[in-house]
N, C-alpha and C. Protein backbone atom coordinates (compact mmCIF):
# COMPACT_ATOMS: atom_id res chain seq x y z
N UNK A 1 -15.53 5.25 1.73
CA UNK A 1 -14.46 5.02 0.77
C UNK A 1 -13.11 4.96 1.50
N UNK A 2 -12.33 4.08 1.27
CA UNK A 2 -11.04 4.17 1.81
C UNK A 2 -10.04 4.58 0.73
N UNK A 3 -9.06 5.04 1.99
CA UNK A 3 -8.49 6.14 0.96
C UNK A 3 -6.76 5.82 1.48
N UNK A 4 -6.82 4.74 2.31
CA UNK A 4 -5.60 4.15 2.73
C UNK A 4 -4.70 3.19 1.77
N UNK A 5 -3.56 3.07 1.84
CA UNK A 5 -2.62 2.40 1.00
C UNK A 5 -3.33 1.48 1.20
N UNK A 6 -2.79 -0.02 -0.25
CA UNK A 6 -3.43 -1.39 0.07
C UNK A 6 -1.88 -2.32 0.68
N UNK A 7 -2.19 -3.21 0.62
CA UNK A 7 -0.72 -4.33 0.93
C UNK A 7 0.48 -4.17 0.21
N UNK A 8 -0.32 -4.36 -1.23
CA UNK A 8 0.95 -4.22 -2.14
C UNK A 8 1.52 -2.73 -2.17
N UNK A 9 0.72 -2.01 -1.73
CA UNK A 9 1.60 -0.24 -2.08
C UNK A 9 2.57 -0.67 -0.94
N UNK A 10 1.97 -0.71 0.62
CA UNK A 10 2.49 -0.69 1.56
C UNK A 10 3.77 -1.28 1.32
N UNK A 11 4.20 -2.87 0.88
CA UNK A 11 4.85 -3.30 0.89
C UNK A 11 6.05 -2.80 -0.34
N UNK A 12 5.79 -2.23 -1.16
CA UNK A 12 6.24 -1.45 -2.10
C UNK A 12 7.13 -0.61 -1.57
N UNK A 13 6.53 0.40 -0.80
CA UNK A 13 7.29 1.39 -0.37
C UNK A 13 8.32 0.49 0.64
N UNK A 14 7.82 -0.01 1.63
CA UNK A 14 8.58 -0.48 2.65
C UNK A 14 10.09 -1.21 1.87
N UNK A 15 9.91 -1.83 0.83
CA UNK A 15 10.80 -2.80 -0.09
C UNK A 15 11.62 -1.67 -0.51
N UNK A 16 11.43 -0.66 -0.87
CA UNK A 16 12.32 0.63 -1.04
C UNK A 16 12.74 1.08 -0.15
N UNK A 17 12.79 1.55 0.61
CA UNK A 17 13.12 2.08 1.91
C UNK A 17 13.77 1.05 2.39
N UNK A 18 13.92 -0.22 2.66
CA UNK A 18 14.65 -1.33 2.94
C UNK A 18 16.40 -1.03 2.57
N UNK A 19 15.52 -0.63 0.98
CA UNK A 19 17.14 -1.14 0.02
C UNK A 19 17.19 0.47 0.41
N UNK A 20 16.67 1.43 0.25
CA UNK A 20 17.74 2.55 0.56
C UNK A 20 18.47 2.12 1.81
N UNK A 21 18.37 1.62 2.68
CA UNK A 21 18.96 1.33 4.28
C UNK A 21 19.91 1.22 4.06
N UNK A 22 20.02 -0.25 3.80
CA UNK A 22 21.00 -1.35 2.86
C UNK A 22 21.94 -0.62 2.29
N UNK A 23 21.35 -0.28 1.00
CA UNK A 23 22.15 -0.08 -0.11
C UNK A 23 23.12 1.39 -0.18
N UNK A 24 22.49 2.47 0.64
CA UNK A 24 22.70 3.97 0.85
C UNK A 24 22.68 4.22 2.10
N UNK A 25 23.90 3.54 3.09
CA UNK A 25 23.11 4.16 4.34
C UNK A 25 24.53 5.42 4.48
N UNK A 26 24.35 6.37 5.73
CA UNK A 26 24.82 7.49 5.42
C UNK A 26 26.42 7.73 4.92
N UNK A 27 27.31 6.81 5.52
CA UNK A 27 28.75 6.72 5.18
C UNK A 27 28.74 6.87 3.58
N UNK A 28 27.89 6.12 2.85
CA UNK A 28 27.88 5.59 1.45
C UNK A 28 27.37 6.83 0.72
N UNK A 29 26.42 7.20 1.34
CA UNK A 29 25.91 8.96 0.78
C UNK A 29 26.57 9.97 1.09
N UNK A 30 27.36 10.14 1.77
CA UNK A 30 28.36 11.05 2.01
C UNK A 30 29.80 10.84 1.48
N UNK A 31 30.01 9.59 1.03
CA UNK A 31 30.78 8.88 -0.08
C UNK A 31 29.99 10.08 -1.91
N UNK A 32 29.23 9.55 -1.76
CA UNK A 32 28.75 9.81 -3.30
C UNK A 32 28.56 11.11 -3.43
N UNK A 33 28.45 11.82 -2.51
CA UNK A 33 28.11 13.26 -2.20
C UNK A 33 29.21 13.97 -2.14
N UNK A 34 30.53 13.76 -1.41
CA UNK A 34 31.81 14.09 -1.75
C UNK A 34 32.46 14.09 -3.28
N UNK A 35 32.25 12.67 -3.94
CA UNK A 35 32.29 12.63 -5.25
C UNK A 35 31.60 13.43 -6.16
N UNK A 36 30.74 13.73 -5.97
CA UNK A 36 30.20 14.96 -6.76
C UNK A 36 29.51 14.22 -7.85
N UNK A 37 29.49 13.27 -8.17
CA UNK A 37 28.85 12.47 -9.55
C UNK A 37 27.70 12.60 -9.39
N UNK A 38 26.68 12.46 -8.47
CA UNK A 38 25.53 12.46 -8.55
C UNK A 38 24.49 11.11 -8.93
N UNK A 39 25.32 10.12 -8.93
CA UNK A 39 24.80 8.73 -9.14
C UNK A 39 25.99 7.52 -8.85
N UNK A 40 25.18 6.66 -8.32
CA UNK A 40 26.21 5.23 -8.87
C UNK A 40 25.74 4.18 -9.02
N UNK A 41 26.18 3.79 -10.53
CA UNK A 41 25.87 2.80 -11.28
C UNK A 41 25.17 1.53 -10.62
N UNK A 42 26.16 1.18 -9.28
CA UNK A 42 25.91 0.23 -8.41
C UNK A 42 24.29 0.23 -7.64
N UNK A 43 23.81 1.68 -7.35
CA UNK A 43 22.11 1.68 -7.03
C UNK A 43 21.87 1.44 -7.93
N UNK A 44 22.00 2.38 -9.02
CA UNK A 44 20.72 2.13 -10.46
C UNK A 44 20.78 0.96 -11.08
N UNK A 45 21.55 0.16 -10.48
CA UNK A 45 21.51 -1.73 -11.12
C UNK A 45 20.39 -2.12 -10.12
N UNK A 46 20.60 -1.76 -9.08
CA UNK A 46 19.59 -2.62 -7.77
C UNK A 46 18.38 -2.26 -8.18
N UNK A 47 18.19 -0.64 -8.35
CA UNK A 47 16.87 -0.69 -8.68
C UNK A 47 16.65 -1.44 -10.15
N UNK A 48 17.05 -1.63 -11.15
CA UNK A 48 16.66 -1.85 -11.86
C UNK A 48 16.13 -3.34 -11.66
N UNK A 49 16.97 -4.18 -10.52
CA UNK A 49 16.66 -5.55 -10.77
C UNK A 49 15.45 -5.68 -10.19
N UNK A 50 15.27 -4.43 -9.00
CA UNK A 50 13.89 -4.17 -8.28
C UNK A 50 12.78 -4.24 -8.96
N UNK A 51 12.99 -3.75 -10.55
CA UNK A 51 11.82 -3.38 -11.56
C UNK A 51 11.60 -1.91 -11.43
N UNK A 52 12.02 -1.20 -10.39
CA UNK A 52 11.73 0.77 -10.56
C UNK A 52 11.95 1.10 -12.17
N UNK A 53 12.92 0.69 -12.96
CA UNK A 53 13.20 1.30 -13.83
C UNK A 53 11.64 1.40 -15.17
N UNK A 54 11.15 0.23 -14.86
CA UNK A 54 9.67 0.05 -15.54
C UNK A 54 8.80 0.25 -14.67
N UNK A 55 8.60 0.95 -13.51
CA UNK A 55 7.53 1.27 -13.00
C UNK A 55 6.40 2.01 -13.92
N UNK A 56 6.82 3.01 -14.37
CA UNK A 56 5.72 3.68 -15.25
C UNK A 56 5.42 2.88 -16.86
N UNK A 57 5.93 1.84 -16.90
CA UNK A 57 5.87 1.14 -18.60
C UNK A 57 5.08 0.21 -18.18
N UNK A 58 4.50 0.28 -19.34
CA UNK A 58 3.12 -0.79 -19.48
C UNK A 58 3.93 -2.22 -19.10
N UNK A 59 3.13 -3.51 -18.69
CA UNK A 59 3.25 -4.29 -19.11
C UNK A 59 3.65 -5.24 -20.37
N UNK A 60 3.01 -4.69 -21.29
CA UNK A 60 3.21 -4.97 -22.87
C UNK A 60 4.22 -4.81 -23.06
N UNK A 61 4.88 -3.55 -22.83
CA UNK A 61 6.68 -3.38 -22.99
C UNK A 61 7.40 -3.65 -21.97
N UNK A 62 7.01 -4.48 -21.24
CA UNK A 62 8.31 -5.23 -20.40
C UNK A 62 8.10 -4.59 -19.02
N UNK A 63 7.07 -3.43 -18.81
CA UNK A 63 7.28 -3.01 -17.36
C UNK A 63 6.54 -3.12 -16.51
N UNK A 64 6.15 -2.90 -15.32
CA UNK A 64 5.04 -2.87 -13.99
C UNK A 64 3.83 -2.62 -14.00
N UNK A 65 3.46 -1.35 -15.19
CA UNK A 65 2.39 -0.95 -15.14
C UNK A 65 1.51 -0.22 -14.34
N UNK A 66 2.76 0.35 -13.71
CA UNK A 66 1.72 0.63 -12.12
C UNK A 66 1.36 2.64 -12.15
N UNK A 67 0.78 2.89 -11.39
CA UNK A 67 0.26 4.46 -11.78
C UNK A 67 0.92 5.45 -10.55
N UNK A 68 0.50 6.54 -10.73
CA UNK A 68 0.94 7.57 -10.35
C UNK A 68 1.05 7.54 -8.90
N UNK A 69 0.47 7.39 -8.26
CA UNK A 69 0.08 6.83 -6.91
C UNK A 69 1.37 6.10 -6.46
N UNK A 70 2.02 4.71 -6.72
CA UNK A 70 3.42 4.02 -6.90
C UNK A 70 4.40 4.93 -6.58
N UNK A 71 4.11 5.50 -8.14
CA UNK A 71 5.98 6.42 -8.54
C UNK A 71 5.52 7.66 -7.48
N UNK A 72 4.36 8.16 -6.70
CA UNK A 72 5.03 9.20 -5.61
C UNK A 72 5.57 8.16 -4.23
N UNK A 73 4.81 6.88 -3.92
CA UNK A 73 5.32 6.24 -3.00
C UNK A 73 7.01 6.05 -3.02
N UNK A 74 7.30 5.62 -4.56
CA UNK A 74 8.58 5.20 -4.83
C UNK A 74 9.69 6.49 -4.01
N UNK A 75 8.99 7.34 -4.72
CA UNK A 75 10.27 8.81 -4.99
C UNK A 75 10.35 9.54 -3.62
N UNK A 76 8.87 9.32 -2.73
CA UNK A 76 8.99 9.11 -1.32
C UNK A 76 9.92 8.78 -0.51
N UNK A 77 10.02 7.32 -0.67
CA UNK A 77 11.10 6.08 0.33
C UNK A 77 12.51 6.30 -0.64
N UNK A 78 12.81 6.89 -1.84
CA UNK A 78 14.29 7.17 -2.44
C UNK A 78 13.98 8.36 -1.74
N UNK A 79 13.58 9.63 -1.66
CA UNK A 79 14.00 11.00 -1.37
C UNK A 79 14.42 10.96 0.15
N UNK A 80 13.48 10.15 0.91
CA UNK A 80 13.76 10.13 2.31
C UNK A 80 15.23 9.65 2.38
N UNK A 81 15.76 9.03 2.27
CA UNK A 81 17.34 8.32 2.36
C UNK A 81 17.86 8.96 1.48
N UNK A 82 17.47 10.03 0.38
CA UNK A 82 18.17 10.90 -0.13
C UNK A 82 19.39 10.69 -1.18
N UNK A 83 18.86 9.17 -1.88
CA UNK A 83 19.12 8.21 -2.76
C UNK A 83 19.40 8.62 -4.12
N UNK A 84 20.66 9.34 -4.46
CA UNK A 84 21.24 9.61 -5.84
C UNK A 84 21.17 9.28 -7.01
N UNK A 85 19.85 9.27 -7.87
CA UNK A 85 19.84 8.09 -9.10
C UNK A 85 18.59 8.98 -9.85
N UNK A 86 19.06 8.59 -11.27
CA UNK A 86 17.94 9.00 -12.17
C UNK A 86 16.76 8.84 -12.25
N UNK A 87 16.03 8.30 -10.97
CA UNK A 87 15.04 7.81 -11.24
C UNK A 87 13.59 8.66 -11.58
N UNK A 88 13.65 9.56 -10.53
CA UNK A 88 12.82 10.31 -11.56
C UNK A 88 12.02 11.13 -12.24
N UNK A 89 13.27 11.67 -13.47
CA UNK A 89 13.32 11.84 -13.97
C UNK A 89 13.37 10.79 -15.07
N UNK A 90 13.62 9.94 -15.24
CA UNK A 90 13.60 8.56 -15.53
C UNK A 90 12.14 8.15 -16.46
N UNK A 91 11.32 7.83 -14.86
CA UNK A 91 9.94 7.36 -14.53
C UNK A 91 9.55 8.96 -15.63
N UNK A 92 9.67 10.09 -14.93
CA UNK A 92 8.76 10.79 -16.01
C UNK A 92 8.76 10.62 -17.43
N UNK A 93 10.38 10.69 -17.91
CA UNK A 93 10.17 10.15 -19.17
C UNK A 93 9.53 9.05 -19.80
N UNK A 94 9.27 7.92 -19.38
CA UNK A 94 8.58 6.87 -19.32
C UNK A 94 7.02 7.43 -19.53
N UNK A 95 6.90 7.61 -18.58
CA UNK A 95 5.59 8.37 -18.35
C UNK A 95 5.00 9.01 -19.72
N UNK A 96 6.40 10.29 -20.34
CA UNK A 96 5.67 11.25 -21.36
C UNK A 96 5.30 10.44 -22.71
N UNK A 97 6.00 9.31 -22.50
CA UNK A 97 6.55 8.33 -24.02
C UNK A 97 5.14 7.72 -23.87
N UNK A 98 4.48 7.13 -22.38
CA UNK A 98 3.01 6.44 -22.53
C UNK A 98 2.10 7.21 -22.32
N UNK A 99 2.04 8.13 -22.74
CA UNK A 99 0.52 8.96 -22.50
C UNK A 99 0.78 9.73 -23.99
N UNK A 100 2.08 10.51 -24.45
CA UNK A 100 2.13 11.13 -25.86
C UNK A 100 2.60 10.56 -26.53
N UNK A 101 3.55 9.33 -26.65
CA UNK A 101 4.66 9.19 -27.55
C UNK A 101 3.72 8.45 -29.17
N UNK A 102 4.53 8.06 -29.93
CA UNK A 102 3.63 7.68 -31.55
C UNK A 102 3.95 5.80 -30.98
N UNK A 103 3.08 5.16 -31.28
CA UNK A 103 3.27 3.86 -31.37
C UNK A 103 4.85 3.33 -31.85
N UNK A 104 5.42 3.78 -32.75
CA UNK A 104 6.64 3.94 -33.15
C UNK A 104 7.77 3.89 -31.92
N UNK A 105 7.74 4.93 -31.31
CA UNK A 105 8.28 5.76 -29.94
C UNK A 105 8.25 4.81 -28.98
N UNK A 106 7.14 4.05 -28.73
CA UNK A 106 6.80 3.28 -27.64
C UNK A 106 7.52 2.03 -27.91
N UNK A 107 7.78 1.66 -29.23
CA UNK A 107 8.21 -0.07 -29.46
C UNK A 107 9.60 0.74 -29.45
N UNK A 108 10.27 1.47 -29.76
CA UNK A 108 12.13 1.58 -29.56
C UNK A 108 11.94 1.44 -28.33
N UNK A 109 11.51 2.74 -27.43
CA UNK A 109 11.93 2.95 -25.96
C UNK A 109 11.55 2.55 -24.72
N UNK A 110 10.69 2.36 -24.77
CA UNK A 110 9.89 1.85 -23.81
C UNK A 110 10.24 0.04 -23.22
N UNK A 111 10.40 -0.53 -24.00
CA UNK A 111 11.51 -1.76 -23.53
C UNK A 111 12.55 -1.23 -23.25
N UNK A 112 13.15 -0.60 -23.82
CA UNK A 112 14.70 -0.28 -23.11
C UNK A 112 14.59 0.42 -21.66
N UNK A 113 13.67 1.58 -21.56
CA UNK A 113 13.62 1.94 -20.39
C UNK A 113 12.93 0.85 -19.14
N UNK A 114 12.16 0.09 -19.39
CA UNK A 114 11.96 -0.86 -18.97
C UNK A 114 12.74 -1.92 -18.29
N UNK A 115 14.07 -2.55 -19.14
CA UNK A 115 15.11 -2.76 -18.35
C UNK A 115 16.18 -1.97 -17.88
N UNK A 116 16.61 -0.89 -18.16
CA UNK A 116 17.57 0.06 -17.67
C UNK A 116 17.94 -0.05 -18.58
N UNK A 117 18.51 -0.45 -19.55
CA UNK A 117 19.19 -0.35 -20.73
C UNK A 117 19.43 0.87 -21.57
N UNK A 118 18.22 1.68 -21.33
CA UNK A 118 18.48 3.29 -21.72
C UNK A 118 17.93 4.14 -20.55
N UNK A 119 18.20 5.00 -20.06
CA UNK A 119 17.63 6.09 -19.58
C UNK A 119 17.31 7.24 -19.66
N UNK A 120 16.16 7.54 -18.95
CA UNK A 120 15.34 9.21 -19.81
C UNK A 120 15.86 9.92 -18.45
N UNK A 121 15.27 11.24 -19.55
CA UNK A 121 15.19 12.43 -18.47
C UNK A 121 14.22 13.42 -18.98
N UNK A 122 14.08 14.46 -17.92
CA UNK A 122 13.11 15.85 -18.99
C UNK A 122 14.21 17.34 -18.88
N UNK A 123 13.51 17.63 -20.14
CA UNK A 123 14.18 19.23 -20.02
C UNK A 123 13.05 20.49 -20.42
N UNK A 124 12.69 21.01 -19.50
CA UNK A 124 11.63 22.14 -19.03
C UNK A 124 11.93 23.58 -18.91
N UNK A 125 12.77 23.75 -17.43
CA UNK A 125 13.32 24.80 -17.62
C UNK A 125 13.86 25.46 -18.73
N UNK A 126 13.83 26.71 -18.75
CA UNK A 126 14.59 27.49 -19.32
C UNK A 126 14.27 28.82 -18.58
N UNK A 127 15.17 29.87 -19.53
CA UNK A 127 15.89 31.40 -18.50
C UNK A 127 14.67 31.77 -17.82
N UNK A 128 15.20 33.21 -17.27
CA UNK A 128 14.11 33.76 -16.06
C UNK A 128 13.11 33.30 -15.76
N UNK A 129 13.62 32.00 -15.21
CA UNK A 129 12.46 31.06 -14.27
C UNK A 129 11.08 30.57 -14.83
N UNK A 130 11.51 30.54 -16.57
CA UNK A 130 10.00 29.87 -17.21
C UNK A 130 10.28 28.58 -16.93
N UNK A 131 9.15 27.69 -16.31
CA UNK A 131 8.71 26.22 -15.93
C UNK A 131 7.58 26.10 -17.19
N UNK A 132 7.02 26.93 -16.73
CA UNK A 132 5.36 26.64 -16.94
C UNK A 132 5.31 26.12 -18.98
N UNK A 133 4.55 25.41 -19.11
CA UNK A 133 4.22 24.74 -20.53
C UNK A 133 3.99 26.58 -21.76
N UNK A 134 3.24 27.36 -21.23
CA UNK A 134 3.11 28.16 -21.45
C UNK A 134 4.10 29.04 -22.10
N UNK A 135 5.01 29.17 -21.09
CA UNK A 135 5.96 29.76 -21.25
C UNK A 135 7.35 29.47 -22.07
N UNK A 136 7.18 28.55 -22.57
CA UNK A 136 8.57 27.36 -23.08
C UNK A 136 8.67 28.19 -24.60
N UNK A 137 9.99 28.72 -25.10
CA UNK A 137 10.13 29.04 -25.94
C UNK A 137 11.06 28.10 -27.07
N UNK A 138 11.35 27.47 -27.07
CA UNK A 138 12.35 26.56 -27.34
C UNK A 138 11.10 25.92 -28.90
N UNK A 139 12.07 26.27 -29.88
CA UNK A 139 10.93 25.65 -31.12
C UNK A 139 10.95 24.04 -31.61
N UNK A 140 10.12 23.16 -32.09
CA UNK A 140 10.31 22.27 -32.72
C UNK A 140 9.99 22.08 -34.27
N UNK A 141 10.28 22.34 -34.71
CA UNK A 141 9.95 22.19 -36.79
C UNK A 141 10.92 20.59 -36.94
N UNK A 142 10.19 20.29 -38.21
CA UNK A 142 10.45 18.94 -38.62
C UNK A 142 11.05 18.32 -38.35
N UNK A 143 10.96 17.96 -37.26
CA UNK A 143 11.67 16.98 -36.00
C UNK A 143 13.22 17.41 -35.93
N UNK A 144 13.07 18.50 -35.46
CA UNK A 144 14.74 19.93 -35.10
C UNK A 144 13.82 20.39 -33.75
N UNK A 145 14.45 20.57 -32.65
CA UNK A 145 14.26 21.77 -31.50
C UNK A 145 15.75 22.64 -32.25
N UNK A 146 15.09 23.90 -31.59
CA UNK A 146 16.10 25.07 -31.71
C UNK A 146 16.05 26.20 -30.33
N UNK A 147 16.70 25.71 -29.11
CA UNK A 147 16.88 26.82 -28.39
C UNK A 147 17.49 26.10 -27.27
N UNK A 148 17.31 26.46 -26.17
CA UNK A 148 18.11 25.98 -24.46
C UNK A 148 17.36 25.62 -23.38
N UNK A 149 17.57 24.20 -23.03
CA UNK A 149 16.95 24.42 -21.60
C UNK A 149 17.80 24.03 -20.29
N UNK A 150 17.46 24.71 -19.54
CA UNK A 150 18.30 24.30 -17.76
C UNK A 150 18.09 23.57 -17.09
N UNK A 151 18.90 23.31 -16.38
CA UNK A 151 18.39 22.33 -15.46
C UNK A 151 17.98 21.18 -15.13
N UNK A 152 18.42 20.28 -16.52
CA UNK A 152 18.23 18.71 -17.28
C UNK A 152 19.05 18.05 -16.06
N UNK A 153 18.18 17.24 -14.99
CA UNK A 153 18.53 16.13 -13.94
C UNK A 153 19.06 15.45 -14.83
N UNK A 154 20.34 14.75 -14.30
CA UNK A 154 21.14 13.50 -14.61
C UNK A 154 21.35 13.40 -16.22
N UNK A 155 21.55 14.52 -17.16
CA UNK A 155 21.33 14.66 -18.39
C UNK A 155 22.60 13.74 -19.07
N UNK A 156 23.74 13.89 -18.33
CA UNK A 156 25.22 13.36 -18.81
C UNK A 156 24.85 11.85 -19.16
N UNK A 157 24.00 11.06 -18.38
CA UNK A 157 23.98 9.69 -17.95
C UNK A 157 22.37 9.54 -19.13
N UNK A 158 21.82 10.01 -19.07
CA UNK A 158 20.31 9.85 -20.27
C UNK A 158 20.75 9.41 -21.88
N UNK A 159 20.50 8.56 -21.94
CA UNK A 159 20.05 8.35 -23.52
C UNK A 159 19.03 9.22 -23.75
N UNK A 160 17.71 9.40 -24.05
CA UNK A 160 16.71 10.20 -23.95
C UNK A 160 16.48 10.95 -23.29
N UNK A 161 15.83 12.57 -23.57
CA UNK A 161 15.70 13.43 -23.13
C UNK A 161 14.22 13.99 -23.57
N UNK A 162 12.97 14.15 -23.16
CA UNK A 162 11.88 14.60 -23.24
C UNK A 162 11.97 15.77 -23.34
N UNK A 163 11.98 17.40 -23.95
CA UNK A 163 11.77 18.05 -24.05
C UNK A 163 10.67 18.82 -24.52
N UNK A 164 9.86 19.88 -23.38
CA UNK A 164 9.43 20.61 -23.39
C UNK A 164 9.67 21.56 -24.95
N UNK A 165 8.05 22.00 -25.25
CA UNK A 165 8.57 23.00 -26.85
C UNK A 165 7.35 23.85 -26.36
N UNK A 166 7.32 25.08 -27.33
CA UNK A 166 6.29 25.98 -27.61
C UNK A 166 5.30 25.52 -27.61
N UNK A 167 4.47 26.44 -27.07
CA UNK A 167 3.01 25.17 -27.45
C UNK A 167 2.21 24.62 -26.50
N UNK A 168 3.51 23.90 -25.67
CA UNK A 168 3.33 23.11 -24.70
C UNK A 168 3.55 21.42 -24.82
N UNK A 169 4.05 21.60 -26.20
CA UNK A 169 3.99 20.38 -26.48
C UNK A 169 5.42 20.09 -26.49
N UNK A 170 5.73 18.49 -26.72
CA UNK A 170 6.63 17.76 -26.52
C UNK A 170 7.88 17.01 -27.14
N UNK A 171 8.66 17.05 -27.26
CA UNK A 171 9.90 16.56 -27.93
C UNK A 171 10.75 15.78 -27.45
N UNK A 172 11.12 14.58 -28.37
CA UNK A 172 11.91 13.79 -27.56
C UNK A 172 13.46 13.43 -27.88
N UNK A 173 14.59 14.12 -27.71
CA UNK A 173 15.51 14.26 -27.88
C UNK A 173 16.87 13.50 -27.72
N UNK A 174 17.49 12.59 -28.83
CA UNK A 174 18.13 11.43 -28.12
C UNK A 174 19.89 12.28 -27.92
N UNK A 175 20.64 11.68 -26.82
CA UNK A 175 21.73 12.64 -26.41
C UNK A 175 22.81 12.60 -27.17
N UNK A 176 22.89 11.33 -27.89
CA UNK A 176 23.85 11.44 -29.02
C UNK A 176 23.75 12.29 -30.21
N UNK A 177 22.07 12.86 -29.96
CA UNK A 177 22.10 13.18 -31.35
C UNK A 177 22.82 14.38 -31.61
N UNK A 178 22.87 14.43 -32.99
CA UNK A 178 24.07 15.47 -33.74
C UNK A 178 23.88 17.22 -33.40
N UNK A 179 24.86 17.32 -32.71
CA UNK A 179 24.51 18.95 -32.34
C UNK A 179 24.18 19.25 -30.78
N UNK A 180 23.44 18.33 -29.92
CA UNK A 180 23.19 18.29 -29.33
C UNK A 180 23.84 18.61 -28.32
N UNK A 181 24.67 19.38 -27.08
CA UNK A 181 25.30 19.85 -26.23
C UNK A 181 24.83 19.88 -24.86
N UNK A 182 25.54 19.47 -23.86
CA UNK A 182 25.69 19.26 -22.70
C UNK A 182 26.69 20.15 -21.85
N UNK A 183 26.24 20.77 -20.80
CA UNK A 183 27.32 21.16 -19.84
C UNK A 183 27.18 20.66 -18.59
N UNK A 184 28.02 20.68 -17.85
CA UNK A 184 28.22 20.17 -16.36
C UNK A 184 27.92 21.92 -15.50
N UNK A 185 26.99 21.68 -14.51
CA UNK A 185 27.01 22.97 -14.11
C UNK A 185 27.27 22.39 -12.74
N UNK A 186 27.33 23.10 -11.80
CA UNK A 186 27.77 23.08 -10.26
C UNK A 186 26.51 23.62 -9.52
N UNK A 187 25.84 22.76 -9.17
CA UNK A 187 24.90 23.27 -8.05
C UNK A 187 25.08 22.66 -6.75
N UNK A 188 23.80 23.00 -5.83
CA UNK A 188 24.30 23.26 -4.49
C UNK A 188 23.72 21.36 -4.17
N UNK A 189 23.15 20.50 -4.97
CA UNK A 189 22.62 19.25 -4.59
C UNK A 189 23.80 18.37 -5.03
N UNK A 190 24.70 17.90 -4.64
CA UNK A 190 25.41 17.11 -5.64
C UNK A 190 24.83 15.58 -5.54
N UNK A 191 23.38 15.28 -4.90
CA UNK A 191 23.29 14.02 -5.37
C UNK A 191 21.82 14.30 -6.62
N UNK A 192 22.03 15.19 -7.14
CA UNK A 192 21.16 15.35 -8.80
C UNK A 192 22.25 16.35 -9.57
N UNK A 193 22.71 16.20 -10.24
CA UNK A 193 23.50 16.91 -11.13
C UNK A 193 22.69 17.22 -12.26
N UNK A 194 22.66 18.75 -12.31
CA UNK A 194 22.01 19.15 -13.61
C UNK A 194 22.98 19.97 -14.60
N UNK A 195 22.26 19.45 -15.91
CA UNK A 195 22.95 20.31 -16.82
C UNK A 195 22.25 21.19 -17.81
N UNK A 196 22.35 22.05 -18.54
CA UNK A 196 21.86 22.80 -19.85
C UNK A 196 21.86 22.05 -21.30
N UNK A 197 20.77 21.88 -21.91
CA UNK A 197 20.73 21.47 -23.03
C UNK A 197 20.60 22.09 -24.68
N UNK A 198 21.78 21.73 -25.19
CA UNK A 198 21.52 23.39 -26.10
C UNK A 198 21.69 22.18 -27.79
N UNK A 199 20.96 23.18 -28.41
CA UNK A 199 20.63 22.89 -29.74
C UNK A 199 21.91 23.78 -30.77
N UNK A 200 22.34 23.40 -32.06
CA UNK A 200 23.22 23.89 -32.73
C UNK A 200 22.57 25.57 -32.67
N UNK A 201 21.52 25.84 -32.72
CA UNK A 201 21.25 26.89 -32.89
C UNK A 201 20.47 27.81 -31.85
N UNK A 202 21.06 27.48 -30.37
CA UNK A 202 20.81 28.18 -29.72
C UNK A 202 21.58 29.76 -29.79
């Protein structure tokens, strides 16, 4: 059994890693890294024209189709050049919308994330270091979450937000929506900026 990349992965990754060269080489990341923003608009167009932004979306809705295998190659050749962009977090959201989302869910978002036109993110964390599905206290009743989570990558810049609930199960949270709160926190990465996501009734 072979267990080696094929052409097209190979060339995949390599096509990424190209444009990080190109597009991010270190002057330019130490540019964006001084700025503190944690993204610029100007990558997340390239990738998008690349198609990254639909890597994880079906075909049917406008995207690549391609599997898990890809999006670690992808996040590979961006992490190595250390490439500032939602991606993903992005791709996961994508991801939670095609494996859980309601048929409904899939015809709004899933084209949009597909061309960049909206972007996801997830929110998991919450306090004393609960990750785990298990552990997620944060409630969902009739399409309401009620509690906090940390640590939401690129949350300022997301239309959509996937959230983690009790249970283990899943919620999908749009950033305009009413109540919904954002902070800017200061951590030690400034090319991922995370923030806290809080419900009226946290």
């Amino acid at each position: 059994m072979n267990f080696g990349l094929t052409e097209e992965q190979e060339l995949l990754q390599e096509t990424v890693r190209s444009f990080v060269a190109n597009e991010c080489p270190p002057p330019r990341l130490r540019e964006l890294f001084d700025a503190g923003q944690g993204s610029d608009p100007a990558l997340w167009q390239g990738m998008v024209e690349m198609g990254l932004a639909g890597l994880m979306v079906p075909e049917v809705h406008g995207g690549a189709g391609m599997e898990l295998l890809e999006l670690a190659l992808v996040a590979e050749a961006l992490g190595g050049g250390v490439l500032p962009s939602p991606f993903l977090g992005h791709s996961l959201a994508a991801l939670a919308l095609v494996l859980g989302g309601s048929d409904a869910q899939k015809s709004r978002w899933l084209p949009r994330l597909a061309t960049g036109n909206a972007i996801g993110t997830y929110a998991v964390a919450e306090a004393d270091s609960q990750w785990e599905p298990s552990e997620w206290r944060v409630q969902e009743h009739d399409g309401k979450i009620n509690g906090t989570k940390l640590y939401v990558p690129h949350a300022e810049r997301a239309d959509l937000i996937v959230v983690g609930c009790a249970g283990g199960g899943l919620a999908l949270v749009e950033r305009e929506a009413e109540g919904v709160s954002l902070e800017n926190m200061q951590g030690i990465d400034r090319t991922r900026p995370m923030s806290p996501l809080k419900t009226p009734n946290s």
